[in-house]
Protein backbone atom coordinates (compact mmCIF):
# COMPACT_ATOMS: atom_id res chain seq x y z
CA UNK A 1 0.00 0.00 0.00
CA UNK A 2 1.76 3.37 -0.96
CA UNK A 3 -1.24 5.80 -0.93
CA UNK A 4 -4.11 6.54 1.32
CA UNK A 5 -7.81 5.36 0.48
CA UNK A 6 -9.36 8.23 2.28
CA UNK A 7 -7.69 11.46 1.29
CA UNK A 8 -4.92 10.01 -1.30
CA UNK A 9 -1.73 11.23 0.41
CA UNK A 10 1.73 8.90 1.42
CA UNK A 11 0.97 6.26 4.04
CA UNK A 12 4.21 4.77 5.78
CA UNK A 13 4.27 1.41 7.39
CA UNK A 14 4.88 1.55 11.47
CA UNK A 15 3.54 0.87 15.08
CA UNK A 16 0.82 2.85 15.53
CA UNK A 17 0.48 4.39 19.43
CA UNK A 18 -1.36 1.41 21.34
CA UNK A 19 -0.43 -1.28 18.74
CA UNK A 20 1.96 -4.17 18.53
CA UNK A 21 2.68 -4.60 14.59
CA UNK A 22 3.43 -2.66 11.36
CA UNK A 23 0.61 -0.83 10.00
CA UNK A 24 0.35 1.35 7.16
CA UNK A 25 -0.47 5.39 8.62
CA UNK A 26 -1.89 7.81 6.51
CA UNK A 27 1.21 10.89 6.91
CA UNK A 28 -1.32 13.50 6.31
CA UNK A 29 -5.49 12.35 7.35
CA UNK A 30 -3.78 9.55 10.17
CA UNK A 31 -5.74 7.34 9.06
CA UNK A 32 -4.76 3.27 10.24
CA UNK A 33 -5.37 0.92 7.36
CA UNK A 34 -5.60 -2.27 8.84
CA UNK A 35 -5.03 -5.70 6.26
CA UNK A 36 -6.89 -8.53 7.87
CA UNK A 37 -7.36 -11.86 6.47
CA UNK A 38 -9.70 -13.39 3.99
CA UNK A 39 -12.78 -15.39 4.62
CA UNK A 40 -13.16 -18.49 2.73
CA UNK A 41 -16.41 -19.95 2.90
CA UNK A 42 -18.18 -22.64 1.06
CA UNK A 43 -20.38 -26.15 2.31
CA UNK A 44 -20.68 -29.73 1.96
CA UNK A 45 -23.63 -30.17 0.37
CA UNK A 46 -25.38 -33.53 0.87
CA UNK A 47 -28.07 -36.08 -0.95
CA UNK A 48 -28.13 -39.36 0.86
CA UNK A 49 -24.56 -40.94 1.03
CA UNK A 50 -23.40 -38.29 -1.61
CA UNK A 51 -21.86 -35.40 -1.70
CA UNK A 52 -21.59 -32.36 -4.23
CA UNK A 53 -18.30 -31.73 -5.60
CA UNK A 54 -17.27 -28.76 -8.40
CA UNK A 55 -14.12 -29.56 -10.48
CA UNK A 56 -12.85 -25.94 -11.08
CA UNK A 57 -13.02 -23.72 -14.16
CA UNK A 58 -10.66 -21.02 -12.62
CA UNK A 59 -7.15 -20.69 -11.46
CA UNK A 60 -6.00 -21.59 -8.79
CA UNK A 61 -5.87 -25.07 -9.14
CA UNK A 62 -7.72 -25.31 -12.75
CA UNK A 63 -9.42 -28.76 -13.36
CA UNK A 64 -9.23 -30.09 -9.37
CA UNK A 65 -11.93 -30.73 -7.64
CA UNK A 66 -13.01 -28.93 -4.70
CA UNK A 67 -16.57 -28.20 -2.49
CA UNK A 68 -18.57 -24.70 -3.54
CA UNK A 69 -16.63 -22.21 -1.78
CA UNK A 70 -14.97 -18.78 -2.35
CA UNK A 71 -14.36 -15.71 -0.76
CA UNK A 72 -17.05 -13.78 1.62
CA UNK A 73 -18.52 -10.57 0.34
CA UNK A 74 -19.65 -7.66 2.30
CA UNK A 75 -22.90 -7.35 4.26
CA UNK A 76 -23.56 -11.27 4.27
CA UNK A 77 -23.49 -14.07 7.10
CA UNK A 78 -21.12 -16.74 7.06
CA UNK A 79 -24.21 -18.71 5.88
CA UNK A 80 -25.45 -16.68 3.35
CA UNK A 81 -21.73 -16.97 1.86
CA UNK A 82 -21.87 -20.43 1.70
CA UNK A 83 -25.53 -20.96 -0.04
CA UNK A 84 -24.53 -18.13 -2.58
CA UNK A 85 -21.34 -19.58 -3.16
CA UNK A 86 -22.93 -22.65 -4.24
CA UNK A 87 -25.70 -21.20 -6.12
CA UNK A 88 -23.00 -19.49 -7.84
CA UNK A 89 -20.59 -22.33 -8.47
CA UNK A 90 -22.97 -25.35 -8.34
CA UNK A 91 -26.34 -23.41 -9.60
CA UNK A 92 -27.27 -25.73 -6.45
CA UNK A 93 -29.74 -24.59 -3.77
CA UNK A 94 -28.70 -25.78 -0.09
CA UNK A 95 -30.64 -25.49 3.47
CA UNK A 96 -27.29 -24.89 5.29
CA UNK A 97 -27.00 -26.72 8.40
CA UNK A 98 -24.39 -26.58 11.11
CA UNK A 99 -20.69 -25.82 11.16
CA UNK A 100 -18.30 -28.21 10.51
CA UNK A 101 -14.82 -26.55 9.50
CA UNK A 102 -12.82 -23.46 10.85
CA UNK A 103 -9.41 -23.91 9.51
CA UNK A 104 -6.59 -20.87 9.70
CA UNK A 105 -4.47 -20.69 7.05
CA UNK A 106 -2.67 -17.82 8.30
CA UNK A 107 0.61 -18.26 5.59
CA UNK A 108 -2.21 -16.66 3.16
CA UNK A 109 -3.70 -14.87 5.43
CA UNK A 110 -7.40 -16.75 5.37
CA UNK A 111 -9.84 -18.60 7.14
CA UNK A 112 -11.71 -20.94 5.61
CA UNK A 113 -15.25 -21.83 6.83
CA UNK A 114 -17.49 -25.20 5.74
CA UNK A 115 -20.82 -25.52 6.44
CA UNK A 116 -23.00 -28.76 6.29
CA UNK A 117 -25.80 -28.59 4.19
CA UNK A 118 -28.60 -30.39 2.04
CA UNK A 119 -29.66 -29.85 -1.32
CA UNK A 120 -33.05 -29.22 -1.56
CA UNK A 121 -33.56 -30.91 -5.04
CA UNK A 122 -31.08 -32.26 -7.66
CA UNK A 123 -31.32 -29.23 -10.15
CA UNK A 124 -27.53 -28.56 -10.51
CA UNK A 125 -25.05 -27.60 -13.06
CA UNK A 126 -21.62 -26.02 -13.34
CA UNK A 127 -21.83 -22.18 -12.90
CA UNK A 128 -19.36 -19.79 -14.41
CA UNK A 129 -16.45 -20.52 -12.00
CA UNK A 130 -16.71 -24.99 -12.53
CA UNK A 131 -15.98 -27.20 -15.54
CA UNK A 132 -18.53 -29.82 -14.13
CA UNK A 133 -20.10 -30.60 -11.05
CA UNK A 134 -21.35 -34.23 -9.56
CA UNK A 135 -22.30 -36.24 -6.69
CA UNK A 136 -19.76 -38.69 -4.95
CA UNK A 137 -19.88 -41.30 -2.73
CA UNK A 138 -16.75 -41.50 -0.41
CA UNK A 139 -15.38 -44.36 -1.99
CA UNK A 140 -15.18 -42.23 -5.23
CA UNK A 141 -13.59 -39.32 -4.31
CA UNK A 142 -10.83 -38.36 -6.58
CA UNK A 143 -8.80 -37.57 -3.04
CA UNK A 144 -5.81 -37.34 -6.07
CA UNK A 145 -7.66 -33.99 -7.61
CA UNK A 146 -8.62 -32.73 -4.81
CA UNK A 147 -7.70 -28.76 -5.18
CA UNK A 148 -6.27 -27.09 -1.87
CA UNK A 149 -5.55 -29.40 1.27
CA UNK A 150 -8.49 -27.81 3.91
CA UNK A 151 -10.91 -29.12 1.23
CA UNK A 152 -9.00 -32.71 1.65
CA UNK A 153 -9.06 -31.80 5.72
CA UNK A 154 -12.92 -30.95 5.45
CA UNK A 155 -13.75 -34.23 3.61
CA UNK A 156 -11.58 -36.68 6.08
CA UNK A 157 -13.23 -34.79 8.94
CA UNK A 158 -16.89 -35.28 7.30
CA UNK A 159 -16.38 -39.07 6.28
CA UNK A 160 -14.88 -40.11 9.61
CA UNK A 161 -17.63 -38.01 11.57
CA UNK A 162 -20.17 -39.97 9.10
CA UNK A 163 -18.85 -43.77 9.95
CA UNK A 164 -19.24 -42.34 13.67
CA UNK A 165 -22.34 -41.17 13.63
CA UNK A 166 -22.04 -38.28 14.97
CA UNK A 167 -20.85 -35.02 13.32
CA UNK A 168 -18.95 -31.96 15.09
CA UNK A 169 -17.25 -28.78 14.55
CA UNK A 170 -13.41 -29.03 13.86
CA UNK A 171 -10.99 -26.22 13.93
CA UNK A 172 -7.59 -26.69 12.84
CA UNK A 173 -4.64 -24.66 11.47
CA UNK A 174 -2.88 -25.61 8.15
CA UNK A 175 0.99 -24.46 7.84
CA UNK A 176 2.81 -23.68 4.95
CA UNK A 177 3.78 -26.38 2.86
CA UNK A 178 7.69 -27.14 3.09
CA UNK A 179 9.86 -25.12 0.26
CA UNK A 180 11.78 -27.39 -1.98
CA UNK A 181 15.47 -27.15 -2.53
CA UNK A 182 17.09 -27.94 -5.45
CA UNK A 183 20.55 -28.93 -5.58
């Protein structure tokens, strides 16, 4: 950031009074521009034993599979997110249900949020942002194609919770994957 959104002067990046990291200051208007992270949310919709998976359209991660799910947009729940997000992506209307992911994934500065749900009839298609979309059984799952690893976290969760029984909420934290050298 090298300008100010509110009056368009130089902002410089330091430690605001009462603060314990960088920011970037507005030298002129003072303004504090805070950069928080993204929310990621999306659902697992369900029909039966089967659940809705979109193989993507866009980058990143072209032609992998994945659950509806994108980023959050102003003035909407968490919920709302996730039923427009697979509207959008699955042209699939949910009833979502509970919680079942919170994963950090502070190295890109996001959050990622899946909801249960249940389609409410089985009028879907790929939307704008999928190649195709389709139901899957576990055994199925193309856990090779699967596009970004809390997806892959959010599915293990979901069919473990279903051979239980019993479904709950499951927060985790996904670091950076390891750098590779090359000699």
């Amino acid at each position: 950031m090298k300008y100010c959104s509110d009056c368009g002067a130089n902002v410089t990046l330091r430690i605001p009074p009462g603060d314990t990291l960088p920011r970037h200051v507005c030298v002129s208007c003072g303004t504090i521009h805070y950069q928080n992270p993204k929310i990621v949310v999306g659902a697992i919709p369900e029909w039966g034993d089967r659940i809705l998976l979109c193989r993507r359209a866009i980058e990143p991660r072209h032609g992998y599979w994945t659950l509806p799910a994108g980023f959050m947009e102003n003035a909407e729940s968490t919920a709302e997110a996730a039923a427009r997000e697979t509207l959008e992506e699955a042209c699939a209307r949910i009833e979502v249900g509970a919680l079942f992911t919170l994963i950090s994934v502070p190295h890109i500065n996001q959050v990622h949020i899946v909801y249960r749900a249940r389609l409410l009839d089985l009028d879907f298609g790929p939307g704008e942002e999928s190649l195709e979309v389709a139901l899957f059984e576990e055994r199925d799952i193309p856990w090779d194609d699967i596009a970004f690893r809390t997806i892959s976290l959010t599915l293990r969760h979901y069919f473990e919770d279903r051979r239980r029984g019993s479904f709950g909420t499951h927060n985790a934290s996904i670091a950076a994957p390891p750098t590779v050298t090359i000699p």
